[in-house]
Structures are given as C-alpha cells and as structure tokens.
PDB file of N, CA and C in Angstrom:
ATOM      1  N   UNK A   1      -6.518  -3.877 -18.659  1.00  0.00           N
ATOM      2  CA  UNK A   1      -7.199  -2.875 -17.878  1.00  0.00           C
ATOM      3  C   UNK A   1      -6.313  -2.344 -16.750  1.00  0.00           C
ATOM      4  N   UNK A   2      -5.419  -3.212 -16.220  1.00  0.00           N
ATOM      5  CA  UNK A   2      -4.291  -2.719 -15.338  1.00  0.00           C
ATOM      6  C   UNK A   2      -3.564  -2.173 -15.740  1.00  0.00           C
ATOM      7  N   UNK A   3      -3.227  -2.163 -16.878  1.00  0.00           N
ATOM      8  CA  UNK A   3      -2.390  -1.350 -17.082  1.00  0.00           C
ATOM      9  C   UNK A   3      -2.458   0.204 -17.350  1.00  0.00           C
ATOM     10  N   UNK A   4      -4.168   0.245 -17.925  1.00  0.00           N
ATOM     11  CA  UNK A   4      -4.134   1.901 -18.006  1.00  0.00           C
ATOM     12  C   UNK A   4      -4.483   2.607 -17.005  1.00  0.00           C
ATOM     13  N   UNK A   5      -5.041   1.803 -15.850  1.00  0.00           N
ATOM     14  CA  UNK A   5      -4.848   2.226 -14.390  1.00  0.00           C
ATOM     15  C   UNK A   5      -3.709   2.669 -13.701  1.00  0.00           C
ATOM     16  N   UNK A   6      -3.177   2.226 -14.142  1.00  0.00           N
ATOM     17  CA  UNK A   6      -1.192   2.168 -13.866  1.00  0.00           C
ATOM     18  C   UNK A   6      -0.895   3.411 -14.483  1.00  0.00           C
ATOM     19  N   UNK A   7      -0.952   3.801 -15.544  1.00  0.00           N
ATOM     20  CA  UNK A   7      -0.485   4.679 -16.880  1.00  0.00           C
ATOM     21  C   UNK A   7      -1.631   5.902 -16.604  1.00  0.00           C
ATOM     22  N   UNK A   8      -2.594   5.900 -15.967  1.00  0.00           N
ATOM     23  CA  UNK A   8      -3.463   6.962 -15.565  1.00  0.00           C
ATOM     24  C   UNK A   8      -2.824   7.848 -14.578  1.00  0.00           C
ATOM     25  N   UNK A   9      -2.596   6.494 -13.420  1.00  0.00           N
ATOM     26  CA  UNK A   9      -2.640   6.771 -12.339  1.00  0.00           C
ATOM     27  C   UNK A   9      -0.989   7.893 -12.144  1.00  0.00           C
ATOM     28  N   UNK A  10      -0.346   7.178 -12.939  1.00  0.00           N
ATOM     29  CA  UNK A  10       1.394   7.917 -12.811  1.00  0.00           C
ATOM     30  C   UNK A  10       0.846   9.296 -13.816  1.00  0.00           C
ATOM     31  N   UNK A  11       0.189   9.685 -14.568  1.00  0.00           N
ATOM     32  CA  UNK A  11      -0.140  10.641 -15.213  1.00  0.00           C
ATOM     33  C   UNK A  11      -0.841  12.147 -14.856  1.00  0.00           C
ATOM     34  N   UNK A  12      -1.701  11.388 -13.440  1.00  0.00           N
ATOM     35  CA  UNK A  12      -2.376  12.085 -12.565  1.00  0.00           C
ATOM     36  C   UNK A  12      -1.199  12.485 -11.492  1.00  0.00           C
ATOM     37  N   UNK A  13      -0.437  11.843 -11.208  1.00  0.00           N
ATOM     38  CA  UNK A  13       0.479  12.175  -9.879  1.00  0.00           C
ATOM     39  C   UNK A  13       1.395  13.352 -10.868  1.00  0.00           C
ATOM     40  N   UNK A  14       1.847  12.805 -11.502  1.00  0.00           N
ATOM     41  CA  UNK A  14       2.640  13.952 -12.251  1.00  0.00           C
ATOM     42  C   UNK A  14       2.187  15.100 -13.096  1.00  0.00           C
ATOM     43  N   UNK A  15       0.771  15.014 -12.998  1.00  0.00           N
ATOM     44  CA  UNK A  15       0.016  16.534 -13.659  1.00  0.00           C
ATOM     45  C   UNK A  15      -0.262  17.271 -11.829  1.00  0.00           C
ATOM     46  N   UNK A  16      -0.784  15.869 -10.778  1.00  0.00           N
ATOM     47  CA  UNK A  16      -0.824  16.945  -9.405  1.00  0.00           C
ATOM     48  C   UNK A  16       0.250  17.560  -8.952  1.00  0.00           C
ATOM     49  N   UNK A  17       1.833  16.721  -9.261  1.00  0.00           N
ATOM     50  CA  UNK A  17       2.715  17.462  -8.937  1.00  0.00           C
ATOM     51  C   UNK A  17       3.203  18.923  -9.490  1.00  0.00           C
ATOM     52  N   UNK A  18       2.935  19.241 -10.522  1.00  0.00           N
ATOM     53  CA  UNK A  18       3.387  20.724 -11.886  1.00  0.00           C
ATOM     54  C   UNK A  18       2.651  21.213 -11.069  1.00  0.00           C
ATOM     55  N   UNK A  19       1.020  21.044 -11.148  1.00  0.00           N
ATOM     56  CA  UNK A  19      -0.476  22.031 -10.630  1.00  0.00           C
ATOM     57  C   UNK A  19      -0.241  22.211  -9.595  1.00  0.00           C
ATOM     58  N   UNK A  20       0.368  21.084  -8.375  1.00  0.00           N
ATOM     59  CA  UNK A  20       0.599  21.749  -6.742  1.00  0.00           C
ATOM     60  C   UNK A  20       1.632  22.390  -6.938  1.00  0.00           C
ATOM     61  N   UNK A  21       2.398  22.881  -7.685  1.00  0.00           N
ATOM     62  CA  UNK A  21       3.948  23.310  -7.232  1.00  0.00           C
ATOM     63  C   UNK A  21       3.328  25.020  -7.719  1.00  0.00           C
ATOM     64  N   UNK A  22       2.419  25.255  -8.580  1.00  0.00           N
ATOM     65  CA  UNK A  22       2.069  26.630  -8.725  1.00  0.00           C
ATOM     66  C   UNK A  22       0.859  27.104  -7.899  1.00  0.00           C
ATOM     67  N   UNK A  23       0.143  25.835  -7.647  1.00  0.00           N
ATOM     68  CA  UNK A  23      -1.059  26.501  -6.827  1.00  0.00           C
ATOM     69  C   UNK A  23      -1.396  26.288  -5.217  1.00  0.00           C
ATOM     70  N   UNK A  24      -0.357  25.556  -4.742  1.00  0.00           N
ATOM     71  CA  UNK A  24      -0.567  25.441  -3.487  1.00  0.00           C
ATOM     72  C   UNK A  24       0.352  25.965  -3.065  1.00  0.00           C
ATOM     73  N   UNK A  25       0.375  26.459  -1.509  1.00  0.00           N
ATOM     74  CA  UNK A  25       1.615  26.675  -0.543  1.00  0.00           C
ATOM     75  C   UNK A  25       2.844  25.576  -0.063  1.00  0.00           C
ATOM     76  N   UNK A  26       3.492  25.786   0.385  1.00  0.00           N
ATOM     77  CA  UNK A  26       4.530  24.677   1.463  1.00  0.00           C
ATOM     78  C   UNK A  26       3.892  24.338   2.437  1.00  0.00           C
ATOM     79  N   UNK A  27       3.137  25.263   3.389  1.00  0.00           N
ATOM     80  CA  UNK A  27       2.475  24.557   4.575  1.00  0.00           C
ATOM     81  C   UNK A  27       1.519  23.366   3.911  1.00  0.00           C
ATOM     82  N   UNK A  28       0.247  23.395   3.009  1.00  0.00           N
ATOM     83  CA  UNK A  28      -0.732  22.955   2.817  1.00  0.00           C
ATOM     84  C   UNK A  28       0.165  21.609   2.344  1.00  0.00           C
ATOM     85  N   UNK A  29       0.736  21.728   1.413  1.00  0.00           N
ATOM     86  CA  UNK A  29       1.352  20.231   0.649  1.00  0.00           C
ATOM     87  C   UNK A  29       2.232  19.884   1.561  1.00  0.00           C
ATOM     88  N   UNK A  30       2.905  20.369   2.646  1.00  0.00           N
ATOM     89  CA  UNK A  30       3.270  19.471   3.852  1.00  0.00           C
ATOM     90  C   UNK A  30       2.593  18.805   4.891  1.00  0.00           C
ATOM     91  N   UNK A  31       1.530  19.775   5.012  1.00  0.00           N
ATOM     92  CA  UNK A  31       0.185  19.658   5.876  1.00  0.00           C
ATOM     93  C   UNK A  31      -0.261  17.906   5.473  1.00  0.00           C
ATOM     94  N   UNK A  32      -0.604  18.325   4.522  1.00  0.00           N
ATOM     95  CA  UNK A  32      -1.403  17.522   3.505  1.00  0.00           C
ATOM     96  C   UNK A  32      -0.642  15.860   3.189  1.00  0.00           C
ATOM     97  N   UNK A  33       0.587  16.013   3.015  1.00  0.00           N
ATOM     98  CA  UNK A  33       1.135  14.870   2.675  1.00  0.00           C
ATOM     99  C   UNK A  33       1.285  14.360   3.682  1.00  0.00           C
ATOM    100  N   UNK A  34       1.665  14.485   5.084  1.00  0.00           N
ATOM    101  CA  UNK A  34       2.065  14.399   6.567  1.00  0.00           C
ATOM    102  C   UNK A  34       0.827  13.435   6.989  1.00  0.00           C
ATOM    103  N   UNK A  35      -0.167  14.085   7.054  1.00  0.00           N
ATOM    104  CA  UNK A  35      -1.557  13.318   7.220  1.00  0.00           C
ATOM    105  C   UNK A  35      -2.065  12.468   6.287  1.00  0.00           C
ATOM    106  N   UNK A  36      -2.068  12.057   4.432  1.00  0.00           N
ATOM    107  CA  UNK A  36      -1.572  11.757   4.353  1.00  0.00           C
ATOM    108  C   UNK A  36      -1.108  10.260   4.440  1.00  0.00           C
ATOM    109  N   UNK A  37       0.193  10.393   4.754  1.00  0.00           N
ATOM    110  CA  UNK A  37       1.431   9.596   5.160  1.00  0.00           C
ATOM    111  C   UNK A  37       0.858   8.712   6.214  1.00  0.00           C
ATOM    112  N   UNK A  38       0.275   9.383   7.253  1.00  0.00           N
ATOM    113  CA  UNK A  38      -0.248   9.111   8.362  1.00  0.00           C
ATOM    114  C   UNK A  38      -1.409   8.106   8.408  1.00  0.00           C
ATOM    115  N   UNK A  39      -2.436   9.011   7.630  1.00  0.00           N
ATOM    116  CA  UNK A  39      -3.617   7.834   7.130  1.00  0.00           C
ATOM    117  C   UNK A  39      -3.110   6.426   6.705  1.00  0.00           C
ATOM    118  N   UNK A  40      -2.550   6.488   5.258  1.00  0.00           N
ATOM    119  CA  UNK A  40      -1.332   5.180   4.823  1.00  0.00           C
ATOM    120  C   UNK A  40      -1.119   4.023   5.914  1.00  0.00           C
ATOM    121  N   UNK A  41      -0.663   4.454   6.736  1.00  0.00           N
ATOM    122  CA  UNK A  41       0.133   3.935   7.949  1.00  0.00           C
ATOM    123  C   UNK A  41      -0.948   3.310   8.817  1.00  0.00           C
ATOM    124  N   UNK A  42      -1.971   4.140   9.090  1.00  0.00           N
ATOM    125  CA  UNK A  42      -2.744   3.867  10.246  1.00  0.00           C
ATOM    126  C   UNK A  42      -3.608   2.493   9.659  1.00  0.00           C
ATOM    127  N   UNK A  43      -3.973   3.225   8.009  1.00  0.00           N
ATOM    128  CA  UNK A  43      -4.591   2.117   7.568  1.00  0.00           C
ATOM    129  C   UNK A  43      -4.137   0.776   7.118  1.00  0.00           C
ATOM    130  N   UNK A  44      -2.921   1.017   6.726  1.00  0.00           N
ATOM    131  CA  UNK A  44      -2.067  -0.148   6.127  1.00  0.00           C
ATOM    132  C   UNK A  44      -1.018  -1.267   6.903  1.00  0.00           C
ATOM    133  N   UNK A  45      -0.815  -0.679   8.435  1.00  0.00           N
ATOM    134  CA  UNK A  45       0.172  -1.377   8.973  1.00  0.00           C
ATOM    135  C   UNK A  45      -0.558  -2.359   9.658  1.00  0.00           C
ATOM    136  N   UNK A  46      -1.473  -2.013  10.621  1.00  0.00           N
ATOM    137  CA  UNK A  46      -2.681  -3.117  10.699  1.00  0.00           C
ATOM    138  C   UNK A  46      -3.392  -4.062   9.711  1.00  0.00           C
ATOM    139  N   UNK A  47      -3.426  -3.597   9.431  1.00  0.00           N
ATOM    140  CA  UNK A  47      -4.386  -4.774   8.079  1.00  0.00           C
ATOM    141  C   UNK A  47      -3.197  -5.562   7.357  1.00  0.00           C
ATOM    142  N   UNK A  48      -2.359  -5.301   7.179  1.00  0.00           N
ATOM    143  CA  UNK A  48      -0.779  -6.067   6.355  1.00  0.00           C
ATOM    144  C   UNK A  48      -0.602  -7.355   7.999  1.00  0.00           C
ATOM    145  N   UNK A  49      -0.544  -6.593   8.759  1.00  0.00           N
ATOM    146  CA  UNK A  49       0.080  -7.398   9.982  1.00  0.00           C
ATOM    147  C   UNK A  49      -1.259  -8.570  10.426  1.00  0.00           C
ATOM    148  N   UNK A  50      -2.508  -8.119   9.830  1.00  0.00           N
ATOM    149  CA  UNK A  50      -3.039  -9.390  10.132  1.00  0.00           C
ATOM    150  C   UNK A  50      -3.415  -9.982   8.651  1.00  0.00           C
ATOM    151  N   UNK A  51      -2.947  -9.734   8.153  1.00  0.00           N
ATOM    152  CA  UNK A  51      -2.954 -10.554   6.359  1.00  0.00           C
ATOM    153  C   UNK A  51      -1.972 -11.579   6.829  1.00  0.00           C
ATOM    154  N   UNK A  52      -0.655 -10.861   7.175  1.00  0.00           N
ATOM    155  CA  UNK A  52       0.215 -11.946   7.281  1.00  0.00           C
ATOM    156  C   UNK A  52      -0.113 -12.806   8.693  1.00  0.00           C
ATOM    157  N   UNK A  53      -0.903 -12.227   9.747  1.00  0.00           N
ATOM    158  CA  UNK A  53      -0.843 -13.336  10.549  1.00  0.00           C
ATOM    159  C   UNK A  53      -1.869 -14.412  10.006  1.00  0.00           C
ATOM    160  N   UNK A  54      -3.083 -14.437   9.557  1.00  0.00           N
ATOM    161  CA  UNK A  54      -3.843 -15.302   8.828  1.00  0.00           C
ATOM    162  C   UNK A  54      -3.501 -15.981   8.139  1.00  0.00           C
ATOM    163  N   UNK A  55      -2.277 -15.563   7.118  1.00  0.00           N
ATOM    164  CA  UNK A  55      -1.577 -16.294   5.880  1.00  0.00           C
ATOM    165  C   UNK A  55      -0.705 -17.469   6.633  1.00  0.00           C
ATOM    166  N   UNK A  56       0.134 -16.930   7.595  1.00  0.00           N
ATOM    167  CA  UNK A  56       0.752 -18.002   8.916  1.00  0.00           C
ATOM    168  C   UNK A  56      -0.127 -19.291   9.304  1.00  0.00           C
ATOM    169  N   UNK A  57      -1.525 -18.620   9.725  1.00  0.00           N
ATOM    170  CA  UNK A  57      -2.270 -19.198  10.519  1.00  0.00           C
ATOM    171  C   UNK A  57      -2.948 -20.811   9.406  1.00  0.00           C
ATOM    172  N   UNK A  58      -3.252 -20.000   8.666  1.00  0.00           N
ATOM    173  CA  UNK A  58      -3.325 -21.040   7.019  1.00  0.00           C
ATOM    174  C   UNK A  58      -2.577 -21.640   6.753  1.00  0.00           C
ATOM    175  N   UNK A  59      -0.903 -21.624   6.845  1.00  0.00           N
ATOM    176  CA  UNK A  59      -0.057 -22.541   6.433  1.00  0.00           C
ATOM    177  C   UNK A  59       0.389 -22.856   7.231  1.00  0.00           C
ATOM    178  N   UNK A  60       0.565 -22.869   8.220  1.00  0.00           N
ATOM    179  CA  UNK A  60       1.953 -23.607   9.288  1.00  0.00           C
ATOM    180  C   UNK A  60       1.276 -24.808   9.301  1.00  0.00           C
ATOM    181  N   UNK A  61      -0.278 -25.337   8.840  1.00  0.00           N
ATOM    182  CA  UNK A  61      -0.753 -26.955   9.075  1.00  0.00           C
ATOM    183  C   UNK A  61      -0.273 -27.762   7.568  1.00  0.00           C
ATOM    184  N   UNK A  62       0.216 -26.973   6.490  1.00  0.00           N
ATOM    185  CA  UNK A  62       0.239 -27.478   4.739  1.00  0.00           C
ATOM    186  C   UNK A  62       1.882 -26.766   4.615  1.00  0.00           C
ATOM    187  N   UNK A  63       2.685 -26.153   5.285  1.00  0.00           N
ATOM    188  CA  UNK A  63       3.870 -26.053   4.463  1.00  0.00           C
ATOM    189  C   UNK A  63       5.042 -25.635   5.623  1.00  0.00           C
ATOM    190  N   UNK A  64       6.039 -26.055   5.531  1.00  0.00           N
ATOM    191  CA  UNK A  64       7.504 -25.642   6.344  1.00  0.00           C
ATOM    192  C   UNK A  64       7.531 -24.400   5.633  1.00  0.00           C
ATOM    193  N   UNK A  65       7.132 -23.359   6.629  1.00  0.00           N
ATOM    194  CA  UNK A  65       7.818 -21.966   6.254  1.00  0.00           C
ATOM    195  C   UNK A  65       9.189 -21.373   6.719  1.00  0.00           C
ATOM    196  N   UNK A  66      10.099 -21.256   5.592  1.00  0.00           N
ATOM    197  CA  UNK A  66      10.895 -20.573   6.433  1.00  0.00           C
ATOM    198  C   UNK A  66      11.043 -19.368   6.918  1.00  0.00           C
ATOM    199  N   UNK A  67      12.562 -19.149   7.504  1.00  0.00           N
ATOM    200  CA  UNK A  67      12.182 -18.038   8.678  1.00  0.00           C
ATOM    201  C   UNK A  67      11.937 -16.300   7.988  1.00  0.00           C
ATOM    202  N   UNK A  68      12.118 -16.079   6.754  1.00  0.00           N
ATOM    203  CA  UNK A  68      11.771 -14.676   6.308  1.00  0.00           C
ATOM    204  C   UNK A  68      10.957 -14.724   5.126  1.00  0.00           C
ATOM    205  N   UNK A  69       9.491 -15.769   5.351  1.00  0.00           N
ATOM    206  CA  UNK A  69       8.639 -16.494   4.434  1.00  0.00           C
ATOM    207  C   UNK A  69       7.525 -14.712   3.957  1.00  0.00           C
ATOM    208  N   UNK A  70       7.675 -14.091   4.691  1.00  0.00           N
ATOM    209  CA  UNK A  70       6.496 -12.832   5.246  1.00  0.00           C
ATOM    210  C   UNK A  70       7.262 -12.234   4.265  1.00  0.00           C
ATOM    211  N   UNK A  71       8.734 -11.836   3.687  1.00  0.00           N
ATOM    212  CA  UNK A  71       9.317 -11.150   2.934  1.00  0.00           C
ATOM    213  C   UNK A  71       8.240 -10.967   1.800  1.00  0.00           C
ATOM    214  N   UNK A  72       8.169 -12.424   1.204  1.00  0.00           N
ATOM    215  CA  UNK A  72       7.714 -12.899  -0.204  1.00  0.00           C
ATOM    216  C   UNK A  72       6.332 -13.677   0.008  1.00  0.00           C
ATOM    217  N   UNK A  73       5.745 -13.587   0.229  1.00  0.00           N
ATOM    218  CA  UNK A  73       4.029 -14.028   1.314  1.00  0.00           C
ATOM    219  C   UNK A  73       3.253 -14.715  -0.327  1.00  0.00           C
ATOM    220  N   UNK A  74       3.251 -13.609  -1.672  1.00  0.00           N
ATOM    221  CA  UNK A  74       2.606 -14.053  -3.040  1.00  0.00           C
ATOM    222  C   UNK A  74       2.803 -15.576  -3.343  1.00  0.00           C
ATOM    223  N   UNK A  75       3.805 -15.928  -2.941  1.00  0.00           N
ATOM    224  CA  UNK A  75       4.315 -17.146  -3.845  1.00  0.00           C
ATOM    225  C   UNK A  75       3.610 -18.268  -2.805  1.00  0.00           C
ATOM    226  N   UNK A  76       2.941 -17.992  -1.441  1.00  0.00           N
ATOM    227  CA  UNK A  76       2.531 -18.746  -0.724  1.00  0.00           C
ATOM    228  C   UNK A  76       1.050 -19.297  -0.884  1.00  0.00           C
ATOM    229  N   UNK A  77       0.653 -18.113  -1.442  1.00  0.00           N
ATOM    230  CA  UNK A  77      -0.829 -18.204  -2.056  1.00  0.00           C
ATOM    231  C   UNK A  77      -1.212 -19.546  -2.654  1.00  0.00           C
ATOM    232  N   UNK A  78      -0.392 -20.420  -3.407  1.00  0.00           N
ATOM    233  CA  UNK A  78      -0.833 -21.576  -4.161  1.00  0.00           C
ATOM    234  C   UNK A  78      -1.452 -22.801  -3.319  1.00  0.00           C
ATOM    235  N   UNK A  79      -0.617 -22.556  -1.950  1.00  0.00           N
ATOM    236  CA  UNK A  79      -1.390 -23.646  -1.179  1.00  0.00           C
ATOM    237  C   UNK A  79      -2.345 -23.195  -0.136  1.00  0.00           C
ATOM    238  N   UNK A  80      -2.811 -22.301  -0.678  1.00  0.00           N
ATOM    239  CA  UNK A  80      -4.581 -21.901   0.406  1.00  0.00           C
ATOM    240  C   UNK A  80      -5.407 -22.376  -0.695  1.00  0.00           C
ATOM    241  N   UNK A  81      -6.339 -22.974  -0.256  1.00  0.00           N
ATOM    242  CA  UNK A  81      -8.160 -23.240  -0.402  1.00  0.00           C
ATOM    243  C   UNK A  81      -8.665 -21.793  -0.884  1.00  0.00           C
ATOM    244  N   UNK A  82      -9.565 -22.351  -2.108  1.00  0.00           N
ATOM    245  CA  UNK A  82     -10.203 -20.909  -2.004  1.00  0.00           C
ATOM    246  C   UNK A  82     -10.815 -19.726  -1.433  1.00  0.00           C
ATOM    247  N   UNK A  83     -11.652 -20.649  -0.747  1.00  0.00           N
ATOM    248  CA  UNK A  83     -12.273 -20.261   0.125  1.00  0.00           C
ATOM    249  C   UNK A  83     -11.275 -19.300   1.031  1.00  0.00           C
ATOM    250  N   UNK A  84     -10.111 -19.680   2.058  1.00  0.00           N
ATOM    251  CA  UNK A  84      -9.466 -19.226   2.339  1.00  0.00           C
ATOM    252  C   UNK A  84      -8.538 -17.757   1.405  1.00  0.00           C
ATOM    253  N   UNK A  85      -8.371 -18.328   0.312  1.00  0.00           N
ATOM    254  CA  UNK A  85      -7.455 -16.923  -0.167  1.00  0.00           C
ATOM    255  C   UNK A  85      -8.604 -15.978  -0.677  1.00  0.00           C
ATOM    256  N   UNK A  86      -9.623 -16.295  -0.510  1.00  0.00           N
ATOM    257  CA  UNK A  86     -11.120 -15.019  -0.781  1.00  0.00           C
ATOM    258  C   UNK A  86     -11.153 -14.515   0.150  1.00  0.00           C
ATOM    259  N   UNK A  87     -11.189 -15.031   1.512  1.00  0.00           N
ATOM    260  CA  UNK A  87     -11.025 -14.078   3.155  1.00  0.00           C
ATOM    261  C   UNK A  87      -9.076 -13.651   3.121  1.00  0.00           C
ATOM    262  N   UNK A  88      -8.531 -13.891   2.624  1.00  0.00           N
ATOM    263  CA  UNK A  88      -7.047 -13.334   2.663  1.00  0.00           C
ATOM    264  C   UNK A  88      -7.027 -11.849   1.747  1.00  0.00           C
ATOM    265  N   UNK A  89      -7.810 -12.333   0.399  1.00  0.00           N
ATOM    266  CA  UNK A  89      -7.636 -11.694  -0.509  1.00  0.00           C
ATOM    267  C   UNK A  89      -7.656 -10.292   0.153  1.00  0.00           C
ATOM    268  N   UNK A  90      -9.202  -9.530   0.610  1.00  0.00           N
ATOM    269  CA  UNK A  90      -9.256  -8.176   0.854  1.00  0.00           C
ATOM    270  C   UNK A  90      -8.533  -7.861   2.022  1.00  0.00           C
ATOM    271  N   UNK A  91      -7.933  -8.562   3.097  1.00  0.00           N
ATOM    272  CA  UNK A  91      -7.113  -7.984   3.960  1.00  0.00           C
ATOM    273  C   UNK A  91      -5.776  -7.620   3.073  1.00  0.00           C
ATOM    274  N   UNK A  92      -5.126  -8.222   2.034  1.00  0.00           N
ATOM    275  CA  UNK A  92      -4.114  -7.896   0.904  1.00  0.00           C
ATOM    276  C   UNK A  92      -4.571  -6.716   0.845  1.00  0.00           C
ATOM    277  N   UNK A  93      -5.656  -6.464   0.131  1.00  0.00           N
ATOM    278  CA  UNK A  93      -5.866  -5.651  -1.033  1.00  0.00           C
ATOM    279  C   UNK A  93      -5.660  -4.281   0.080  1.00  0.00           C
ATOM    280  N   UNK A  94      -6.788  -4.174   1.169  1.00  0.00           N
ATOM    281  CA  UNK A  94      -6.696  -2.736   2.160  1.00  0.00           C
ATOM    282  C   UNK A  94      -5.295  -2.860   2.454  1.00  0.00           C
ATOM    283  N   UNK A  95      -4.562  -3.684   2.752  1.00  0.00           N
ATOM    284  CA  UNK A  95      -3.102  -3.331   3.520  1.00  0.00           C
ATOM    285  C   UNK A  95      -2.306  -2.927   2.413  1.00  0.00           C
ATOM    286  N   UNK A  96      -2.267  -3.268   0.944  1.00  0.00           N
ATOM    287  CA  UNK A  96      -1.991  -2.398  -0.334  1.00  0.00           C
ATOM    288  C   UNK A  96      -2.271  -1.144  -0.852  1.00  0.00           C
ATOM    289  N   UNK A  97      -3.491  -1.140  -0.167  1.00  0.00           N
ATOM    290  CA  UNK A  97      -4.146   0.371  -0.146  1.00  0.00           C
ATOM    291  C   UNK A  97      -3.030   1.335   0.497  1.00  0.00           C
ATOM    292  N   UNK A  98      -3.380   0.981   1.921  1.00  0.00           N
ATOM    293  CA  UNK A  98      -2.719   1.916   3.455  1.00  0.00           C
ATOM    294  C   UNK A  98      -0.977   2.314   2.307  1.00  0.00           C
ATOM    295  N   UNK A  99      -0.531   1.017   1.845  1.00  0.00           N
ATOM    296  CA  UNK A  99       0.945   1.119   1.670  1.00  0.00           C
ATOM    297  C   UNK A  99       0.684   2.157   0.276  1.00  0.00           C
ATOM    298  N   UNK A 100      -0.182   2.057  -0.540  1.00  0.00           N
ATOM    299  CA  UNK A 100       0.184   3.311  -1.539  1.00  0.00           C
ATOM    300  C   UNK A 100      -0.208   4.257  -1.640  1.00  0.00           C
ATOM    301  N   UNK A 101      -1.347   4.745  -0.213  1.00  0.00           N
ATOM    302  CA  UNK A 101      -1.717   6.355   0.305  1.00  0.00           C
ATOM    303  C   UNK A 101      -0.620   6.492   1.505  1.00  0.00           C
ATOM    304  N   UNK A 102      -0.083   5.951   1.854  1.00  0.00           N
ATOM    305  CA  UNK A 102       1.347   6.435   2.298  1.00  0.00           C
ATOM    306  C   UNK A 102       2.670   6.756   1.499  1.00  0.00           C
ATOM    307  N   UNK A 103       2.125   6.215   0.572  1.00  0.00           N
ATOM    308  CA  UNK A 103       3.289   6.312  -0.610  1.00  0.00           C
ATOM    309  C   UNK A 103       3.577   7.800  -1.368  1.00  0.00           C
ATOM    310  N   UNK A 104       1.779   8.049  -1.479  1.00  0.00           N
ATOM    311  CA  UNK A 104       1.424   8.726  -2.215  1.00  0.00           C
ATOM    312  C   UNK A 104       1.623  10.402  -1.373  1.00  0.00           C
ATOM    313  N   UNK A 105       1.624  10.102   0.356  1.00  0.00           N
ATOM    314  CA  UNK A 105       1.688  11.309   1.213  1.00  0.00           C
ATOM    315  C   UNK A 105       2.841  12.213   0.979  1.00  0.00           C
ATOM    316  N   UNK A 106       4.154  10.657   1.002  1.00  0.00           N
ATOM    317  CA  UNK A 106       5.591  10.531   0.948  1.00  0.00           C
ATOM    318  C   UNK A 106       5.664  11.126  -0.366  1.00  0.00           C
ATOM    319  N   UNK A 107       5.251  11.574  -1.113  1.00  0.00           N
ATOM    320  CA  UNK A 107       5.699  11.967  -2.560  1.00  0.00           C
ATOM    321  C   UNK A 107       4.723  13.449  -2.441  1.00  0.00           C
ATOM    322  N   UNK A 108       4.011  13.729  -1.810  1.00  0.00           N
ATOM    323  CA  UNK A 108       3.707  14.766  -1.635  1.00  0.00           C
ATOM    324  C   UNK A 108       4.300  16.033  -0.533  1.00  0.00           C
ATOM    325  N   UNK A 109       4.723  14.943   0.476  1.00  0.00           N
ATOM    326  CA  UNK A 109       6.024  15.898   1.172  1.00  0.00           C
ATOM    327  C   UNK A 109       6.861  15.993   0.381  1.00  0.00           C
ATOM    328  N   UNK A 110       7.008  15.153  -0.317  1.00  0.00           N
ATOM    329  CA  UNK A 110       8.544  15.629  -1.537  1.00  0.00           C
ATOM    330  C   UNK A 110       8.468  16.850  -2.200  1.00  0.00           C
ATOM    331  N   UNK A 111       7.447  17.027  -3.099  1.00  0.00           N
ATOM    332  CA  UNK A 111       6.982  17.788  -3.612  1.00  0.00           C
ATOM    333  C   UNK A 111       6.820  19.258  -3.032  1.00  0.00           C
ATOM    334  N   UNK A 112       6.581  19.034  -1.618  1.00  0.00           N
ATOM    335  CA  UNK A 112       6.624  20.703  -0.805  1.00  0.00           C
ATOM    336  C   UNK A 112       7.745  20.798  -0.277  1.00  0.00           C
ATOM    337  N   UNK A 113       9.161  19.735   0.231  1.00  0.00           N
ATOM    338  CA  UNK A 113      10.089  19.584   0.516  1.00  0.00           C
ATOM    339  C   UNK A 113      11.231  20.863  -0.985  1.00  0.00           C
ATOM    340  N   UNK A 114      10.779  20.149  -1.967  1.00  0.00           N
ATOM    341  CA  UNK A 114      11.325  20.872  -3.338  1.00  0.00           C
ATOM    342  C   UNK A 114      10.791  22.334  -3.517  1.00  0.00           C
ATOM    343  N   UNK A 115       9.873  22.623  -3.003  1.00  0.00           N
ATOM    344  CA  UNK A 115       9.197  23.830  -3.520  1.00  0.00           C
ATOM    345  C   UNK A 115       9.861  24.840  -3.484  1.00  0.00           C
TER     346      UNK A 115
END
C-alpha cells in the first residue's frame, strides 16, 4: 500500500509540475511555493526538535548515546516501550509531514524559478 502512495504521489507532482508550467504565472508558483516552504518549516522544525528531545529524554536512562545519535534517531526505536514509541510515534510522523510540505514548496519554487 506504500508503495502506490509513493508511485501516486511522484505522479501527481509531476502531472502538477507540466499543468503549473502552462497554467499558472511566476508570481503565483513563487508566491505559492515560498509559503509553502514556510508552512513546512513552521510546522516541521518544532515538532522534529521535540521528537528528538523526547527520544533523548527516553533513552539517556536504557542506552549510551553517542554524540551524533539524532543523525540516525530510527535505529533507536528498538529500545523504547511501547507505550512510549506510540507517544513518539505522531510527533515523527507531523515533523515528517512539516519536512515534505517544505519539500514539496522547494520544488515548487523550482518549478517557477525554470519557468
């Protein structure tokens, strides 16, 4: 099922990119991606920064982390309680969000950047 989410989702970006490049302006798809970019950010840099402080807060009593442990945070998951990685889980998931509607802004300034 992930995967045709995946295979949708790149299908849709690249039918919005052809359709914006004939039907929108440069201001609007700069407008547009800028904010955007912005949303991404606003939503995603907060919520990532307390995923990882919780994920810290959870392990520094069960594991020697080393010092650029936040790089690679997935592989840490095995030693939380369930309970615990169910309250981790959706701070992941929104701070994944923020990072791929910023992603998605960033590829839409591209797109009016090229026009």
């Amino acid at each position: 099922m992930n995967e045709v989410v995946i295979v949708f989702s790149i299908l849709s970006i690249l039918g919005f990119s052809v359709l914006s490049h004939y039907f929108l302006s440069v201001e609007i798809l700069l407008k547009f991606g800028f904010a955007l970019t912005g949303f991404g950010l606003i939503l995603g840099v907060p919520t990532g920064f307390y995923y990882h402080l919780l994920l810290f807060k959870f392990l520094k009593k069960r594991v020697a982390l080393p010092f650029f442990w936040w790089l690679s945070p997935l592989k840490y998951h095995v030693y939380l309680i369930e309970y615990e990685l169910k309250g981790l889980k959706i701070w992941f998931q929104i701070g994944a969000l923020g990072f791929f509607i910023s992603l998605g802004g960033c590829f839409i300034v591209f797109i009016g950047l090229i026009k």
